[in-house]
PDB file of N, CA and C in Angstrom:
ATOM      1  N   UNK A   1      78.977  87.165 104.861  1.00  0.00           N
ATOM      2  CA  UNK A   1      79.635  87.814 103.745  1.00  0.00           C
ATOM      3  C   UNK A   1      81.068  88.153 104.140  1.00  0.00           C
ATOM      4  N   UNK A   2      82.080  87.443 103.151  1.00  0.00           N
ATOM      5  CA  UNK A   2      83.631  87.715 103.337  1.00  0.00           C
ATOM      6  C   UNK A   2      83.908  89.487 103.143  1.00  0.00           C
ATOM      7  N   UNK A   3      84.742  90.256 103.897  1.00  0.00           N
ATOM      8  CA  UNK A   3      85.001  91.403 103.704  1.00  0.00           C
ATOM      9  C   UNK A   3      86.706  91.331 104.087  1.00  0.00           C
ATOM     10  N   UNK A   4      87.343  92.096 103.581  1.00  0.00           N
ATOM     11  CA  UNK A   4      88.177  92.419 103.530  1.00  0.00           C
ATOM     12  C   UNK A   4      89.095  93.732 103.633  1.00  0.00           C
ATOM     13  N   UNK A   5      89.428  94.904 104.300  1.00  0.00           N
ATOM     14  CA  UNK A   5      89.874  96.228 104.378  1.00  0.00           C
ATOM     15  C   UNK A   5      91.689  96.055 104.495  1.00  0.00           C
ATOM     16  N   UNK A   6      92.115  96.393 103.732  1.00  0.00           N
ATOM     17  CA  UNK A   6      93.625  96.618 103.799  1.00  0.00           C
ATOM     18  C   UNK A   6      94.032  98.149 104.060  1.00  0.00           C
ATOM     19  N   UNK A   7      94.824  97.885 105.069  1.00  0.00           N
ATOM     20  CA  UNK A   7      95.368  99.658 105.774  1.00  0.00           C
ATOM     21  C   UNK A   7      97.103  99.620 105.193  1.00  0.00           C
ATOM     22  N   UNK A   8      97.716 100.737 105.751  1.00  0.00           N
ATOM     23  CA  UNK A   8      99.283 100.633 105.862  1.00  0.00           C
ATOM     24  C   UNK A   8     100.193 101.156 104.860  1.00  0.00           C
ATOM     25  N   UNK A   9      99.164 101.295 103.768  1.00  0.00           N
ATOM     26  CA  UNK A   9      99.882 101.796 102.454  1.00  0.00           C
ATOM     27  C   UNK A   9     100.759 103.354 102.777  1.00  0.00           C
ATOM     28  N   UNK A  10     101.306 103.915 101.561  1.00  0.00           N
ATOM     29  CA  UNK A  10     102.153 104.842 102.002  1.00  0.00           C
ATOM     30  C   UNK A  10     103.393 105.216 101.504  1.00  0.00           C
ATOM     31  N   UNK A  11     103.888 106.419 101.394  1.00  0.00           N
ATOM     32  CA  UNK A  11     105.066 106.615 100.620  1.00  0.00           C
ATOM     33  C   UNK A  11     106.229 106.442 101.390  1.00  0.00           C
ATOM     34  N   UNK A  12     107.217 105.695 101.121  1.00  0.00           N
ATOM     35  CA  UNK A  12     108.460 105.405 101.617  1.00  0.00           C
ATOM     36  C   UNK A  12     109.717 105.750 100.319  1.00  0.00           C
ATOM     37  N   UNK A  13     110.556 105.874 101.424  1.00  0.00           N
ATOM     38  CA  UNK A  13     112.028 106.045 100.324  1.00  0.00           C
ATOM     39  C   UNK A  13     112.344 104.605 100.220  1.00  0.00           C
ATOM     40  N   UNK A  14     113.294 104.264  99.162  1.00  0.00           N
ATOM     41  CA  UNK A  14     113.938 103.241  98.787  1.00  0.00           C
ATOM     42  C   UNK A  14     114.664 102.907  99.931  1.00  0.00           C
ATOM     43  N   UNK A  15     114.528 101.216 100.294  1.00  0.00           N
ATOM     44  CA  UNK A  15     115.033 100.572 101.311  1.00  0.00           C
ATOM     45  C   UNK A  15     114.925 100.673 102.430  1.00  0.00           C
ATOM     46  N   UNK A  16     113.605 101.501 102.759  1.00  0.00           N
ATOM     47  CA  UNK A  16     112.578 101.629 104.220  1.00  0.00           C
ATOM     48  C   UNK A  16     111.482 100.314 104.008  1.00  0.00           C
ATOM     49  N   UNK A  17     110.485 100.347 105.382  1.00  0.00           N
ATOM     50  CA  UNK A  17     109.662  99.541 105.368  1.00  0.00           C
ATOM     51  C   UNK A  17     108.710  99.805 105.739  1.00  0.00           C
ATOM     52  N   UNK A  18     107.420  98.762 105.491  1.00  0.00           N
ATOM     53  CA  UNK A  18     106.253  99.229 105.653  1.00  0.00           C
ATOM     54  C   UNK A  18     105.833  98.196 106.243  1.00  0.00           C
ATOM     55  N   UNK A  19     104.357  98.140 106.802  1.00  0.00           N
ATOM     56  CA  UNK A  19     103.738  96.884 107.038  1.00  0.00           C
ATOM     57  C   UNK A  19     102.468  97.169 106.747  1.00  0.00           C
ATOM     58  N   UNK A  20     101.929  96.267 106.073  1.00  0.00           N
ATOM     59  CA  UNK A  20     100.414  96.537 105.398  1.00  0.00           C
ATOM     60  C   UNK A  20      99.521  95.290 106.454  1.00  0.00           C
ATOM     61  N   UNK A  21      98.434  95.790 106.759  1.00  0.00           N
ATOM     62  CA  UNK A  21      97.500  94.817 107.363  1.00  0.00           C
ATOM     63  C   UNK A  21      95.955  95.090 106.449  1.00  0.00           C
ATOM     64  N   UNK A  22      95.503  93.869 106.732  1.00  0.00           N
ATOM     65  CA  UNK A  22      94.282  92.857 106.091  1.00  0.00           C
ATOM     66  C   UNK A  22      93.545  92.411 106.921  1.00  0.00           C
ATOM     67  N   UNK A  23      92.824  93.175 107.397  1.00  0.00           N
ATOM     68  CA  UNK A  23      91.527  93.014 108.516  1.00  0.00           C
ATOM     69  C   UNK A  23      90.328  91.929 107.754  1.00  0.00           C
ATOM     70  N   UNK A  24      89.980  90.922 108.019  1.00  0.00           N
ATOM     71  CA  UNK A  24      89.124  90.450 107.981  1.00  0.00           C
ATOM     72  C   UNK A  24      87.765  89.643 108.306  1.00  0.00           C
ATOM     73  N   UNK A  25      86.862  89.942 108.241  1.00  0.00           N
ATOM     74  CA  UNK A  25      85.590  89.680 108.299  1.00  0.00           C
ATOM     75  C   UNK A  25      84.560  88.731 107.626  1.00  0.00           C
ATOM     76  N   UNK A  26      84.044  87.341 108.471  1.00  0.00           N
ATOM     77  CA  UNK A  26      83.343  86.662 108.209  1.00  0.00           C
ATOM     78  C   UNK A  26      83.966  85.658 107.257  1.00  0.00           C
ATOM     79  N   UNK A  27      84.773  85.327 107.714  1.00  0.00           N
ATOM     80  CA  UNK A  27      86.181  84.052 107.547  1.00  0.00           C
ATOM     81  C   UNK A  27      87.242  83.733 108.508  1.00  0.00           C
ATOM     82  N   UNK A  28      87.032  82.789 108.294  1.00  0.00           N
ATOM     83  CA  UNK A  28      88.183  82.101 109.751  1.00  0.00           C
ATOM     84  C   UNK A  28      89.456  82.212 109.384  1.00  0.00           C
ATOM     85  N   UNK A  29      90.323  82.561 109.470  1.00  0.00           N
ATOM     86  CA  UNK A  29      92.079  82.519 108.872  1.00  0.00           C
ATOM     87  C   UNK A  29      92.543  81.347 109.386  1.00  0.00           C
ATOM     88  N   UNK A  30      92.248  80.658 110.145  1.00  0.00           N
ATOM     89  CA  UNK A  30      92.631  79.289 109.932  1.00  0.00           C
ATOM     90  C   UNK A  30      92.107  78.226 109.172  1.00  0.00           C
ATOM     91  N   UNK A  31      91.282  78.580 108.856  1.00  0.00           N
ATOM     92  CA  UNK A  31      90.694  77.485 107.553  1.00  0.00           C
ATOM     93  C   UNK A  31      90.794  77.912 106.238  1.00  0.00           C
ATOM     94  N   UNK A  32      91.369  78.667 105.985  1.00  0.00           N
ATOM     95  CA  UNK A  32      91.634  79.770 104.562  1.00  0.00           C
ATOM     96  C   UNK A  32      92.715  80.025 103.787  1.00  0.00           C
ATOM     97  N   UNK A  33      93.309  80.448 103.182  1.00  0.00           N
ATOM     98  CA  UNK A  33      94.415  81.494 102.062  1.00  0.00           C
ATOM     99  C   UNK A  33      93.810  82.174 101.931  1.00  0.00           C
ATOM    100  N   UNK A  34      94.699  82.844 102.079  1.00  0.00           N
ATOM    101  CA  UNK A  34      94.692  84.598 102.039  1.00  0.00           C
ATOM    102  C   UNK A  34      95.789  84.784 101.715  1.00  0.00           C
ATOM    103  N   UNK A  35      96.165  85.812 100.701  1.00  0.00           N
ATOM    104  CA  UNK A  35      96.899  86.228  99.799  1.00  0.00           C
ATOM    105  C   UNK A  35      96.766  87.761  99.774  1.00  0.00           C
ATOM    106  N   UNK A  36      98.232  88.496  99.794  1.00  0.00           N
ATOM    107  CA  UNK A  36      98.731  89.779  98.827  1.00  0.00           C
ATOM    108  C   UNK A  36      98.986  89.838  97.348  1.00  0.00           C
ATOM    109  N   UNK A  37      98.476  90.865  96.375  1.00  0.00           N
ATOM    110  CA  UNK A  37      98.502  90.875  95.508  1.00  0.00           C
ATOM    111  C   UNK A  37      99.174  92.221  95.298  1.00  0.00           C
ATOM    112  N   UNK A  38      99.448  92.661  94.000  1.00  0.00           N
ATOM    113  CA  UNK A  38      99.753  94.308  93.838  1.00  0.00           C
ATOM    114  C   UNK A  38      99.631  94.303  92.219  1.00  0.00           C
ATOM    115  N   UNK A  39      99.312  95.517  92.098  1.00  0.00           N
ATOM    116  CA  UNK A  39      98.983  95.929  90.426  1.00  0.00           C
ATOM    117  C   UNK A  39      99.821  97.274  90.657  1.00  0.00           C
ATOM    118  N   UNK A  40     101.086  97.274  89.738  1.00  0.00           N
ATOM    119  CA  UNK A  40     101.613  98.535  89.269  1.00  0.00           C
ATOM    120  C   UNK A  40     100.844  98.783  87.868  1.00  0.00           C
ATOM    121  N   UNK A  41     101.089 100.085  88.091  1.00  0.00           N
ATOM    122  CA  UNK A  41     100.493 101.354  87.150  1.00  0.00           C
ATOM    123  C   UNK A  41     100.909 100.223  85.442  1.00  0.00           C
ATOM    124  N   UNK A  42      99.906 100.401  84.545  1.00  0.00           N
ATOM    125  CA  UNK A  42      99.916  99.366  83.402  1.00  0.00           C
ATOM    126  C   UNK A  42     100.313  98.259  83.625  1.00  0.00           C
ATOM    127  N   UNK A  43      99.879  97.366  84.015  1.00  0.00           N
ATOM    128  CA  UNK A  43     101.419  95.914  84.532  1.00  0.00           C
ATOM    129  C   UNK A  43      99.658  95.678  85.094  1.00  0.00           C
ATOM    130  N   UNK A  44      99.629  93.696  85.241  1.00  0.00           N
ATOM    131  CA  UNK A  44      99.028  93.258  85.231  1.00  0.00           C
ATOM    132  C   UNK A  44      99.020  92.674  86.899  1.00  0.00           C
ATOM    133  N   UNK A  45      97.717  92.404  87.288  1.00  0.00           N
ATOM    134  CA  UNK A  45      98.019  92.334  89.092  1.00  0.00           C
ATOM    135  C   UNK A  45      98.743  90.752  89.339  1.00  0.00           C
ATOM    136  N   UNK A  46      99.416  90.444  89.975  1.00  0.00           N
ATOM    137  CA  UNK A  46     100.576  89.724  89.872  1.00  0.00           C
ATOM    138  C   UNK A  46     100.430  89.038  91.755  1.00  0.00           C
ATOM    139  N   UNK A  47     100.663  87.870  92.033  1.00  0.00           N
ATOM    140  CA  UNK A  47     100.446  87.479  93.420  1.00  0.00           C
ATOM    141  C   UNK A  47     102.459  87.728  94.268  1.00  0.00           C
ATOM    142  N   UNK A  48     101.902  88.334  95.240  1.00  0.00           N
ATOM    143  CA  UNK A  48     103.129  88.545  96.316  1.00  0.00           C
ATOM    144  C   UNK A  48     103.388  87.176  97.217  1.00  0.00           C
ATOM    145  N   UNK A  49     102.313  87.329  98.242  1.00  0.00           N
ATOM    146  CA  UNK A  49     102.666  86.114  99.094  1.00  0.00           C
ATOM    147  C   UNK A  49     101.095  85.340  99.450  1.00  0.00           C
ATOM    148  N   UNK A  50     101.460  84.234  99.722  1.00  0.00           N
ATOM    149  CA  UNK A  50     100.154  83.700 100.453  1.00  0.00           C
ATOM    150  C   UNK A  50     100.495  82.763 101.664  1.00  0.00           C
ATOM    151  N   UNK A  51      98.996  82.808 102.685  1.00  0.00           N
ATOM    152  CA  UNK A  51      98.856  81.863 103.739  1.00  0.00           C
ATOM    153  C   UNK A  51      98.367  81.326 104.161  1.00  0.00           C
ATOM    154  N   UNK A  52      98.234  79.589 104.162  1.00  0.00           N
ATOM    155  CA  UNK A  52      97.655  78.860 103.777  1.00  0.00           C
ATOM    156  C   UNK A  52      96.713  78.886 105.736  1.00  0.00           C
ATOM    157  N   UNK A  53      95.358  78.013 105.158  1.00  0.00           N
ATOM    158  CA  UNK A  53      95.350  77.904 106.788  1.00  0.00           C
ATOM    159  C   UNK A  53      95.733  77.152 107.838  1.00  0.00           C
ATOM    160  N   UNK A  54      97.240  76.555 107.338  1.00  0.00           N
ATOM    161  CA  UNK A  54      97.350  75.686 108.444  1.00  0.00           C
ATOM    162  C   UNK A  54      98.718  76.568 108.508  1.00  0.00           C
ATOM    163  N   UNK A  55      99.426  77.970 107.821  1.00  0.00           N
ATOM    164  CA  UNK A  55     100.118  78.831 108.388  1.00  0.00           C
ATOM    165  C   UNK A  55     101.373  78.398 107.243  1.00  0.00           C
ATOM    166  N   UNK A  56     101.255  78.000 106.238  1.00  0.00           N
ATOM    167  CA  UNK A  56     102.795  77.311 105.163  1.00  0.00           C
ATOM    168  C   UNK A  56     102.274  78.767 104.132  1.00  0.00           C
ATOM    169  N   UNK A  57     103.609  79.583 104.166  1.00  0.00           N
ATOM    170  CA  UNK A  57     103.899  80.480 103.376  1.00  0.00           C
ATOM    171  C   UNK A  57     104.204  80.023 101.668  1.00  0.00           C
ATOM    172  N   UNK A  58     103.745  81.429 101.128  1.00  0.00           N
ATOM    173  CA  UNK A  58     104.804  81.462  99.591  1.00  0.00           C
ATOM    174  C   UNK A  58     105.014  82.790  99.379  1.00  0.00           C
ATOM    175  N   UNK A  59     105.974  83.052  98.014  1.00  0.00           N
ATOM    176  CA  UNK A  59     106.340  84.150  97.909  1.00  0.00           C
ATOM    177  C   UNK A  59     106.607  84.392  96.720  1.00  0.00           C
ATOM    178  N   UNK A  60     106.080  85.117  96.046  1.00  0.00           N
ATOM    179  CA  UNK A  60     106.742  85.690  94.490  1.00  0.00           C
ATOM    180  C   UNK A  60     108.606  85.547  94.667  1.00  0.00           C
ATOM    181  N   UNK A  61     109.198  85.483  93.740  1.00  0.00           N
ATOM    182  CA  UNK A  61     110.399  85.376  93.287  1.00  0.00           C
ATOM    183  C   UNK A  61     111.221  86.958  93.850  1.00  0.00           C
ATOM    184  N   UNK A  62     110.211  87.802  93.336  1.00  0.00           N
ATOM    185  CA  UNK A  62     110.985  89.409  93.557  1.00  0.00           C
ATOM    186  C   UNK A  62     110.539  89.267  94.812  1.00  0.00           C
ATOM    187  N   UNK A  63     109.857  89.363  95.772  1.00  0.00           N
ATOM    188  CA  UNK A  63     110.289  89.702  97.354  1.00  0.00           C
ATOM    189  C   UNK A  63     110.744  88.685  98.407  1.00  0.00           C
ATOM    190  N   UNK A  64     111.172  87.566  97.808  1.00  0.00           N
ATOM    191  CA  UNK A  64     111.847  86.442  99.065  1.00  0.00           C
ATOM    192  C   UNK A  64     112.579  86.969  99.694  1.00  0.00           C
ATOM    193  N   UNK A  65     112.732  86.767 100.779  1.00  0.00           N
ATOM    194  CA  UNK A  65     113.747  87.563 101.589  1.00  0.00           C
ATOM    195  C   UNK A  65     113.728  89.059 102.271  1.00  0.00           C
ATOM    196  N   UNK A  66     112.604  89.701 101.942  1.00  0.00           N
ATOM    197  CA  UNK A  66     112.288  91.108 101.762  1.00  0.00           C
ATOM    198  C   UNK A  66     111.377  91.262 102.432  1.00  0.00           C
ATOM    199  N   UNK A  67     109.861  90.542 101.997  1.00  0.00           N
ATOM    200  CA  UNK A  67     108.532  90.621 102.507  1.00  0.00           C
ATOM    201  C   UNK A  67     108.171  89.224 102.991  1.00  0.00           C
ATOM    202  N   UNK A  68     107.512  89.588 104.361  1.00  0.00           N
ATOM    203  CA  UNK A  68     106.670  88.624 105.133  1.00  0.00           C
ATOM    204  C   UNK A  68     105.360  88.656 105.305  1.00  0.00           C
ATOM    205  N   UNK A  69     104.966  87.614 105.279  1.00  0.00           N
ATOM    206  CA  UNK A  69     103.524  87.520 105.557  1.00  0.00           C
ATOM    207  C   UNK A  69     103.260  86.974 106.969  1.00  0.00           C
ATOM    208  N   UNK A  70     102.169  87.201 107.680  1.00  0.00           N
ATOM    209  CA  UNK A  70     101.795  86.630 108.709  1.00  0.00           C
ATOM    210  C   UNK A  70     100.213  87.132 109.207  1.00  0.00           C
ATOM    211  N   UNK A  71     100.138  86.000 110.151  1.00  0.00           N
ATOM    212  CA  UNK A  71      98.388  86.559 110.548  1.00  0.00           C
ATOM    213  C   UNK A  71      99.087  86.504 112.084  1.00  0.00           C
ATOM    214  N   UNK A  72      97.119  87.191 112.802  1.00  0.00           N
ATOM    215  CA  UNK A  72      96.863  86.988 114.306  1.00  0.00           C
ATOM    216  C   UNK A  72      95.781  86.480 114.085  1.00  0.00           C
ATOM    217  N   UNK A  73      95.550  85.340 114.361  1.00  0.00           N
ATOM    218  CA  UNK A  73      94.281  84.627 114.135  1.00  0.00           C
ATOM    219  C   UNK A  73      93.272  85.478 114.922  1.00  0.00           C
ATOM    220  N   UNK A  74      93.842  85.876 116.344  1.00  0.00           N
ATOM    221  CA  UNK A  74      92.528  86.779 117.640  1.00  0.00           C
ATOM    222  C   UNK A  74      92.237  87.804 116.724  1.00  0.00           C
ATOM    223  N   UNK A  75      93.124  88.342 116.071  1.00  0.00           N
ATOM    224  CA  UNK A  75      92.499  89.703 115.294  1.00  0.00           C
ATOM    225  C   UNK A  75      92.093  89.440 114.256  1.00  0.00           C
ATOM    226  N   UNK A  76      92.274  88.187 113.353  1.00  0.00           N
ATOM    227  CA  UNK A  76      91.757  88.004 112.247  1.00  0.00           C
ATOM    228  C   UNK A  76      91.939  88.957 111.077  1.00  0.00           C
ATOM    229  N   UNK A  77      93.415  89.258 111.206  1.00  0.00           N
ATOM    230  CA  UNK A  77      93.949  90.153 110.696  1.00  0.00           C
ATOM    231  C   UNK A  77      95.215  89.606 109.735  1.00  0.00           C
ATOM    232  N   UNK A  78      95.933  89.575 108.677  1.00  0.00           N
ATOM    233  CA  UNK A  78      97.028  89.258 107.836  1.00  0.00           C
ATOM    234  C   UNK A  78      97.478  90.592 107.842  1.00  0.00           C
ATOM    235  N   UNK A  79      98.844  90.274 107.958  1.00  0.00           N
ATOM    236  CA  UNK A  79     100.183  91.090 107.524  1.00  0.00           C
ATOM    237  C   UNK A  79     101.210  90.759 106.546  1.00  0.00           C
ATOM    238  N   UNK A  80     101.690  92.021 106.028  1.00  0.00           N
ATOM    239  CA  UNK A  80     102.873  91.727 105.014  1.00  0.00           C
ATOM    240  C   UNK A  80     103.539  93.015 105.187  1.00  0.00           C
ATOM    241  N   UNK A  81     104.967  92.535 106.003  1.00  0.00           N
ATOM    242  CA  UNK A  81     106.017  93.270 106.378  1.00  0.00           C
ATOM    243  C   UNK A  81     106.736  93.509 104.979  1.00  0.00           C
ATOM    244  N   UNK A  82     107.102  94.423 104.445  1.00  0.00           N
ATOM    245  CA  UNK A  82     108.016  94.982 103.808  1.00  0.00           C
ATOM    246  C   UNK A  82     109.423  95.463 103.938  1.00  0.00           C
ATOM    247  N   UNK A  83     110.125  95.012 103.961  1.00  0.00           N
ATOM    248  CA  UNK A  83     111.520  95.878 104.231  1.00  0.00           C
ATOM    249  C   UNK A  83     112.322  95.670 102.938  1.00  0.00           C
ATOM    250  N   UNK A  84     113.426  96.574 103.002  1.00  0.00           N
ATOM    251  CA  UNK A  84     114.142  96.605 101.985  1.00  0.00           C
ATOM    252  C   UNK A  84     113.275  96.823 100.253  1.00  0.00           C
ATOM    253  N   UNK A  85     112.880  98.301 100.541  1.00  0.00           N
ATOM    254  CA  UNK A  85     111.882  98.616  99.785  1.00  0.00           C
ATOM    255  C   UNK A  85     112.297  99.294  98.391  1.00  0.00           C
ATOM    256  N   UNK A  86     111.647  98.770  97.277  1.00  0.00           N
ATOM    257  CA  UNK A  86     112.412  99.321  95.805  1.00  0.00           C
ATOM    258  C   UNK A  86     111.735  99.817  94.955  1.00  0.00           C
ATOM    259  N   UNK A  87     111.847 100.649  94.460  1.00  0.00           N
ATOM    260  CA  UNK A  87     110.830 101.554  93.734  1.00  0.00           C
ATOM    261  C   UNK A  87     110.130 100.908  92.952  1.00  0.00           C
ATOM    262  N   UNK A  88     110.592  99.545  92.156  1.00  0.00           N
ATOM    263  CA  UNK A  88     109.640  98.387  91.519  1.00  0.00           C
ATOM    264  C   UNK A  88     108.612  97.443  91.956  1.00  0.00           C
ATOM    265  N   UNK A  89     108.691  98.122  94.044  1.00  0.00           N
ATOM    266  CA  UNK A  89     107.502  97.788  94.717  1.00  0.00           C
ATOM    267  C   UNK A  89     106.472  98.501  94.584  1.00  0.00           C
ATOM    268  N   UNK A  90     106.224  99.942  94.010  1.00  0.00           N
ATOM    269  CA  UNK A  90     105.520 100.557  93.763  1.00  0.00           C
ATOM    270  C   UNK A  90     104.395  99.492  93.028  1.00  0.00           C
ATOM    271  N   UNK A  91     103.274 100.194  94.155  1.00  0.00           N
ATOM    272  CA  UNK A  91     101.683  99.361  93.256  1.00  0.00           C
ATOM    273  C   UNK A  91     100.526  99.455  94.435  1.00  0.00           C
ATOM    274  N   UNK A  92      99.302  99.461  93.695  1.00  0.00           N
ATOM    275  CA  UNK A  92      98.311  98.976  94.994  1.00  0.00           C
ATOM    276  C   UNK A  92      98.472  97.698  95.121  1.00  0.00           C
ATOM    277  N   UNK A  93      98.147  97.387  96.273  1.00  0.00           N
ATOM    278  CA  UNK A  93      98.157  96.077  97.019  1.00  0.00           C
ATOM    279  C   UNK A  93      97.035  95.620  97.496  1.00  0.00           C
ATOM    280  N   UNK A  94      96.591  94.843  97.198  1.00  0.00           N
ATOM    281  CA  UNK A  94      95.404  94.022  97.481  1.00  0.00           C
ATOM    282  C   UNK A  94      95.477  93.053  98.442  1.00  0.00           C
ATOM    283  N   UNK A  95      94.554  92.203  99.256  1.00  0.00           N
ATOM    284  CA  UNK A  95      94.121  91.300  99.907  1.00  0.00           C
ATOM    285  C   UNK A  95      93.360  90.467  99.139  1.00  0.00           C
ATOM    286  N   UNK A  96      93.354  88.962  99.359  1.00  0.00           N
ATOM    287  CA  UNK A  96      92.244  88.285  98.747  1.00  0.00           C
ATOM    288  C   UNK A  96      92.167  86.995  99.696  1.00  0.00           C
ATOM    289  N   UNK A  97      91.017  86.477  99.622  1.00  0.00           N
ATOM    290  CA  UNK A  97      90.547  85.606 100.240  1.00  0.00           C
ATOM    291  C   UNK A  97      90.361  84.401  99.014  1.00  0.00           C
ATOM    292  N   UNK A  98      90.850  83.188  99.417  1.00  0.00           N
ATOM    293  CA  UNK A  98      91.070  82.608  97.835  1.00  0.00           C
ATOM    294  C   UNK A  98      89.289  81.924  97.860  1.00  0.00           C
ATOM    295  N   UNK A  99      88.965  81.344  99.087  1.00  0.00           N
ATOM    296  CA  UNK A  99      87.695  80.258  98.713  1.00  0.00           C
ATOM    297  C   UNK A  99      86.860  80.796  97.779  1.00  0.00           C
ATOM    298  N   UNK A 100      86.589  82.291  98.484  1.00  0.00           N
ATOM    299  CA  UNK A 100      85.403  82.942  98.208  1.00  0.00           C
ATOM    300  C   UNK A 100      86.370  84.108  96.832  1.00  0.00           C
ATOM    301  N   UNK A 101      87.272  84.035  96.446  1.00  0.00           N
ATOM    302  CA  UNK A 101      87.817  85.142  95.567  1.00  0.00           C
ATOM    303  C   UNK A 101      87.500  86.479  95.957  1.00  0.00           C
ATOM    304  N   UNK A 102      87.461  86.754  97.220  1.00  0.00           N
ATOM    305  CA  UNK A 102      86.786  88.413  97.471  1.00  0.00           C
ATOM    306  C   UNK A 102      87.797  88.915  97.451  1.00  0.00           C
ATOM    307  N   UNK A 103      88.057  90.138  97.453  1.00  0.00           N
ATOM    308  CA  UNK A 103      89.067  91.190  97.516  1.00  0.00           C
ATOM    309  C   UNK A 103      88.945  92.404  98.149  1.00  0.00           C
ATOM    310  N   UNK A 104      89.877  93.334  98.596  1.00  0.00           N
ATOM    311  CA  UNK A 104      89.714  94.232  99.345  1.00  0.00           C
ATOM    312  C   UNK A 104      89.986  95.425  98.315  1.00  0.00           C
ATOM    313  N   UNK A 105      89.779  96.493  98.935  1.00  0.00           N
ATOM    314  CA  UNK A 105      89.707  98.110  98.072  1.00  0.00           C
ATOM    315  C   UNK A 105      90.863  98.341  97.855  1.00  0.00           C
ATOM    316  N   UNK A 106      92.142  97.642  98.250  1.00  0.00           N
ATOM    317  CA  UNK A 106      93.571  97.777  98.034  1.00  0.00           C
ATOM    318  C   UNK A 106      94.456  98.928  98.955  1.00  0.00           C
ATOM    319  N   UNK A 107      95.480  99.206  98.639  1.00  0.00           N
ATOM    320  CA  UNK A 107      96.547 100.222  99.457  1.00  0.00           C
ATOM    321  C   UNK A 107      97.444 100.447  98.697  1.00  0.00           C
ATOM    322  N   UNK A 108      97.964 102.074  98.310  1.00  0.00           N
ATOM    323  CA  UNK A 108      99.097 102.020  97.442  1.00  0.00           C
ATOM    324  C   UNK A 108     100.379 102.193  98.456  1.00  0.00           C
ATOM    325  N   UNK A 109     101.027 101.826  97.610  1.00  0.00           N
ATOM    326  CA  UNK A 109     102.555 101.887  98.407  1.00  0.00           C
ATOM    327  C   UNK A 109     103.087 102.389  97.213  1.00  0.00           C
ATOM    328  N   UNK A 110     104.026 103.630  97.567  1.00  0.00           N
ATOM    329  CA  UNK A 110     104.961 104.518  96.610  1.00  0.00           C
ATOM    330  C   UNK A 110     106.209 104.575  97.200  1.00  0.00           C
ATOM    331  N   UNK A 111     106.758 104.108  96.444  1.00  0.00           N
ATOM    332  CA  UNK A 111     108.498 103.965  97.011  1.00  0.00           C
ATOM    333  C   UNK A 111     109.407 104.552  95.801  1.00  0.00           C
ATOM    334  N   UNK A 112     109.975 105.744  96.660  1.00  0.00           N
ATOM    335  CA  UNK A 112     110.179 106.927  95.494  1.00  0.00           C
ATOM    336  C   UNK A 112     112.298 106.175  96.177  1.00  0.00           C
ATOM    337  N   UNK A 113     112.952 106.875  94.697  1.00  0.00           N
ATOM    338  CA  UNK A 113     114.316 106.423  94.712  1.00  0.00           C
ATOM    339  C   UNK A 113     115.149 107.421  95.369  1.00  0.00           C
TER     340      UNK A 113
END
């Protein structure tokens, strides 16, 4: 059974950074996508970045340049570095595992102006 726990969330001021991690369980991250998601408050959940399993990134339009994604395969863990943080990052943030569509309990990130 795929599991998923996302940590890291957290209130930051505008144009600080964060790094959110995606612990996962009973999936290989090299054979996978895995993806960040985020749902602001009314606003529909919307995809951030993904990583494929042979390691080829993407990125929503609003954080190129801003937010990174990356894994440790030993930890079986995904990351998404944040910097240059804007109050229109405000949202929970999700993990997902694409094969299996599982998802994690999410993380809010509040980025006050």
């Amino acid at each position: 059974q795929v599991q998923l726990v996302e940590s890291g969330g957290g209130l930051v001021q505008a144009g600080g950074s964060l790094r959110l991690s995606c612990a996962a369980r009973g999936i290989i991250l090299g054979l996978n996508t895995l993806g960040w998601y985020r749902q602001a408050p009314g606003k529909q959940r919307e995809l951030v970045a993904t990583i494929t399993g042979g390691g080829s990134t993407n990125y929503a339009d609003s954080v190129k340049g801003r937010f990174t994604i990356s894994r440790d395969i030993a930890k079986n863990t995904v990351y998404l570095q944040m910097n240059s943080l804007k109050p229109e990052d405000t949202a929970v943030y999700y993990c997902n595992a694409r094969r299996t569509d599982t998802w994690g309990q999410g993380t809010l990130v509040t980025v006050s102006s």
